[in-house]
Each structure stands twice: as C-alpha cells, then as structure tokens.
C-alpha atoms as a PDB file:
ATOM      1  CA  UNK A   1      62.078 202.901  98.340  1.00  0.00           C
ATOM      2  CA  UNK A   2      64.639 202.687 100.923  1.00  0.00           C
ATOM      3  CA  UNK A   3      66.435 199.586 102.118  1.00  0.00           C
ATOM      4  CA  UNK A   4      65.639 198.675 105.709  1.00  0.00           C
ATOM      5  CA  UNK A   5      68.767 195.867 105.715  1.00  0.00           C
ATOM      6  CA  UNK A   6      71.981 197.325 104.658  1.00  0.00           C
ATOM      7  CA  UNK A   7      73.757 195.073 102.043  1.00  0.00           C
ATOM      8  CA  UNK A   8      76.135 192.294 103.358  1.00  0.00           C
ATOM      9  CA  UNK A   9      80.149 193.816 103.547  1.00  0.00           C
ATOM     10  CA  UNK A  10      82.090 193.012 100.033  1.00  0.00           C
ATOM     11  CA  UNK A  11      83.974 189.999  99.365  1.00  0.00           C
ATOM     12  CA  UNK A  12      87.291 191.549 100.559  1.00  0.00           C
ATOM     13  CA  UNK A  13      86.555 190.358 103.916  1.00  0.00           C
ATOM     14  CA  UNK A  14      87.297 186.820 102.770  1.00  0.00           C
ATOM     15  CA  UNK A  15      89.973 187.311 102.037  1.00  0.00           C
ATOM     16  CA  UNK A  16      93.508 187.310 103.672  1.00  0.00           C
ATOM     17  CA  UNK A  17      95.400 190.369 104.734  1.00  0.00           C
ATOM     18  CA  UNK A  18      99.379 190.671 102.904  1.00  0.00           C
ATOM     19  CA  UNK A  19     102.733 190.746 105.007  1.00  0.00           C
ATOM     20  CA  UNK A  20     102.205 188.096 107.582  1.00  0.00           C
ATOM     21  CA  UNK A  21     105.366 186.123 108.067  1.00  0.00           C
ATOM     22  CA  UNK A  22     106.457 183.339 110.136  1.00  0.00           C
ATOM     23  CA  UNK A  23     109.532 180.968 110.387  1.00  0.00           C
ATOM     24  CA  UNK A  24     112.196 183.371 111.756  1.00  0.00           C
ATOM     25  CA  UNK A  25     113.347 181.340 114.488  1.00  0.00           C
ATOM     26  CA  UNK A  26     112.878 184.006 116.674  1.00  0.00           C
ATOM     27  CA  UNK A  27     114.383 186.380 114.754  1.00  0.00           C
ATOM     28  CA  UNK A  28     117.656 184.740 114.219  1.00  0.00           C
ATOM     29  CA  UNK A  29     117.017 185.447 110.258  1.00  0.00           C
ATOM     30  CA  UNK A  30     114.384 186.774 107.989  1.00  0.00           C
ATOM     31  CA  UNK A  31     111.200 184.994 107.951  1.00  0.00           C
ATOM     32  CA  UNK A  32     111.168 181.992 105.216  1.00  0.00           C
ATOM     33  CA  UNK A  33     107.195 181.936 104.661  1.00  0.00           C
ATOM     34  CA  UNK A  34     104.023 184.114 104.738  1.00  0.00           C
ATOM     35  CA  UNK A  35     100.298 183.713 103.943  1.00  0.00           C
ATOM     36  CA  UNK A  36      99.961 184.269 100.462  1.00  0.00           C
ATOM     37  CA  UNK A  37      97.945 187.868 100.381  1.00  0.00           C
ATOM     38  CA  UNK A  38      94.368 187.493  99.007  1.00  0.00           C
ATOM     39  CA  UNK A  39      94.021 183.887  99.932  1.00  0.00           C
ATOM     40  CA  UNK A  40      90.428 182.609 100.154  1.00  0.00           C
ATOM     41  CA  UNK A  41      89.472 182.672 103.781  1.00  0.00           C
ATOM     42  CA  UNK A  42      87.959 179.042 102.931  1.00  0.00           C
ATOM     43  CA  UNK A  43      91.149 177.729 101.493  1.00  0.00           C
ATOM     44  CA  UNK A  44      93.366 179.591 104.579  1.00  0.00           C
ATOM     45  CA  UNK A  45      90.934 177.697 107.315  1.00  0.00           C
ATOM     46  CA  UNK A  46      91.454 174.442 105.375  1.00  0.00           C
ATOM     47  CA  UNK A  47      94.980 174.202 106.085  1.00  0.00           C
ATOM     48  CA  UNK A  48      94.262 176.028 109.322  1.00  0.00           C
ATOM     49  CA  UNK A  49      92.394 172.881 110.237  1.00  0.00           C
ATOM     50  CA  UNK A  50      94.944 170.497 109.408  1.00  0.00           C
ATOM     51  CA  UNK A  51      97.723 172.159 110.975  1.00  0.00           C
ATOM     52  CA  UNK A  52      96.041 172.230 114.074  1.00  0.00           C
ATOM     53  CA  UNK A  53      94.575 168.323 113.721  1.00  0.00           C
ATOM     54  CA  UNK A  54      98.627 167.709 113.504  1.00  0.00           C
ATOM     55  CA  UNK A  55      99.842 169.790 116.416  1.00  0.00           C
ATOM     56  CA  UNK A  56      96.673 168.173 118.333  1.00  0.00           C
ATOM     57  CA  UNK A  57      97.874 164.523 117.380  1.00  0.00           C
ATOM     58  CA  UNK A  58     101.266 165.460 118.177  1.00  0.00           C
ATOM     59  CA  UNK A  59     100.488 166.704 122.026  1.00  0.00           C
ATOM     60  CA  UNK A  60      98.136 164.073 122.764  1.00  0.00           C
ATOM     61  CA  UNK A  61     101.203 161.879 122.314  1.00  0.00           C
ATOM     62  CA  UNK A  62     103.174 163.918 124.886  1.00  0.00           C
ATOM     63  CA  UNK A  63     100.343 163.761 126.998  1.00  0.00           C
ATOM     64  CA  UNK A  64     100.833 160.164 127.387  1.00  0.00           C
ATOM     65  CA  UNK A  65     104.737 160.561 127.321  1.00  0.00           C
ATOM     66  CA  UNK A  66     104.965 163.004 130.101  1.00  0.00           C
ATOM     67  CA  UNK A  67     104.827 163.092 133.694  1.00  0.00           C
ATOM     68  CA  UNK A  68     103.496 165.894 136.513  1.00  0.00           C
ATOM     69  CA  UNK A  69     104.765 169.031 136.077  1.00  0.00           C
ATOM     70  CA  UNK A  70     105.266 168.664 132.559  1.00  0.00           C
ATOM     71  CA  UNK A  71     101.942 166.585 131.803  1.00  0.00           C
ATOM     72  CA  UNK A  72      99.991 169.765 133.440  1.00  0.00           C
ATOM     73  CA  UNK A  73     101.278 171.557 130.180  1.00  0.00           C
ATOM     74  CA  UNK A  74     100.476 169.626 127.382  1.00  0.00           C
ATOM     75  CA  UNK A  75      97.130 168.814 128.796  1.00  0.00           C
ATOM     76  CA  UNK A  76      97.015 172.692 128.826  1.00  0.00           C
ATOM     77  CA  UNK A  77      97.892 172.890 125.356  1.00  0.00           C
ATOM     78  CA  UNK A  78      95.623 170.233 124.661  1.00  0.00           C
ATOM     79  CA  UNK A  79      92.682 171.764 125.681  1.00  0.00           C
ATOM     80  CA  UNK A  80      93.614 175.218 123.754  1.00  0.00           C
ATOM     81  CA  UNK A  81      93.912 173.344 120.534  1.00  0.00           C
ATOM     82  CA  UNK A  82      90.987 171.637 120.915  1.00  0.00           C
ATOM     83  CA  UNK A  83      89.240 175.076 121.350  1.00  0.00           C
ATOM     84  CA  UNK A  84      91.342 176.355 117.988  1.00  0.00           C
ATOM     85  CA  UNK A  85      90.065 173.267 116.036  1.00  0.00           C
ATOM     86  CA  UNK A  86      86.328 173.614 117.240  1.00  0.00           C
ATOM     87  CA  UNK A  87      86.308 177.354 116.143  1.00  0.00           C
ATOM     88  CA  UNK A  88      87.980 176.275 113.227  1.00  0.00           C
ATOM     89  CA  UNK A  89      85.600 173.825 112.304  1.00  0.00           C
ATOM     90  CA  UNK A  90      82.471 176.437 112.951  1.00  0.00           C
ATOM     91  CA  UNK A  91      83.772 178.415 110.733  1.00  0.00           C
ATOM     92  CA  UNK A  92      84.475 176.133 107.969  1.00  0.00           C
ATOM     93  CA  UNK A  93      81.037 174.788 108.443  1.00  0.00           C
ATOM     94  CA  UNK A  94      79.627 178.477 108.152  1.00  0.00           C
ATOM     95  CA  UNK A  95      81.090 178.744 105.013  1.00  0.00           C
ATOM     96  CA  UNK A  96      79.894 175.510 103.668  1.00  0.00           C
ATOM     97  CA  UNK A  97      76.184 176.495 104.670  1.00  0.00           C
ATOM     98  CA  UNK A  98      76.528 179.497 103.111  1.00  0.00           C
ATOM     99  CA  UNK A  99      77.642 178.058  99.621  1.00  0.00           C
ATOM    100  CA  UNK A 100      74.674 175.423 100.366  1.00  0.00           C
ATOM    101  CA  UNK A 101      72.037 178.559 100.682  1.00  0.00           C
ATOM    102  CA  UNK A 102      73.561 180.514  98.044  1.00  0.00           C
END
C-alpha cells in the first residue's frame, strides 16, 4: 500500500548550518565567534530570544532618550525588533507544541 502523505523532512533541518561568523568589526580582523554547527534549532532560538529581549530593552531606552530626527529611528528599530521577537516567539512555541504532541 502506498503512502498518500510523504514522511515529515529528517531531523537535519533542526539543526544549524556551520561557518557563520560574526564579531569582525567590520572586517577590521577575523571574526571572534560563530554559531556552533549542529546546534539545536530550539537551543539557537532560545538565545535568539534573549538577545533580541536585550537589544529591545536597550532601544526602548533610546526611545525615551532621543529627540526628532533621531527618535524616528529607534522607534523604527523598535518596531523591527518587536517583529523579530514575535516570530521568534512563534517559533519557539511551535516547537514546544510539537514536543507536547509528540
């Protein structure tokens, strides 16, 4: 008998991809750090989530710092890392109702 759903894609998809760097100060020098290849995509949006909660806490400050033009900006920012840490959170809830219905 032939299966009408396919089965789901393997468990390499959760994981990280190798070779991403950052911390080069714009290329000044190597890069210092990179995502640990093969990190669980769970663990990855964990600290995903709390590096953006920090760089959210840290503009909302500006935004009460600054004045017009710059204020324009960080509100700007503000509302693209609030868009990064809803997505963020969707996804870490995915993967929490998954392990719940598995």
């Amino acid at each position: 008998m032939k299966k009408i759903v396919p089965d789901p894609p393997a468990s390499t998809l959760r994981r990280t991809v190798p070779h991403i760097h950052f911390g080069s100060c714009n290329g000044a020098h190597p890069p210092v750090f990179s995502v640990h290849p093969a990190a669980d995509i769970d663990d990855a949006l964990v600290h995903l989530s709390a590096a953006l909660t920090s760089a959210f806490e840290t503009n909302a400050q500006l935004c009460e710092m600054l004045s017009r033009p710059l204020e324009d900006l960080a509100w700007a920012t503000w509302q693209s890392l609030e868009i990064c840490q809803a997505l963020t959170e969707a996804l870490r809830n995915r993967g929490e109702q998954a392990q719940a219905q598995g």
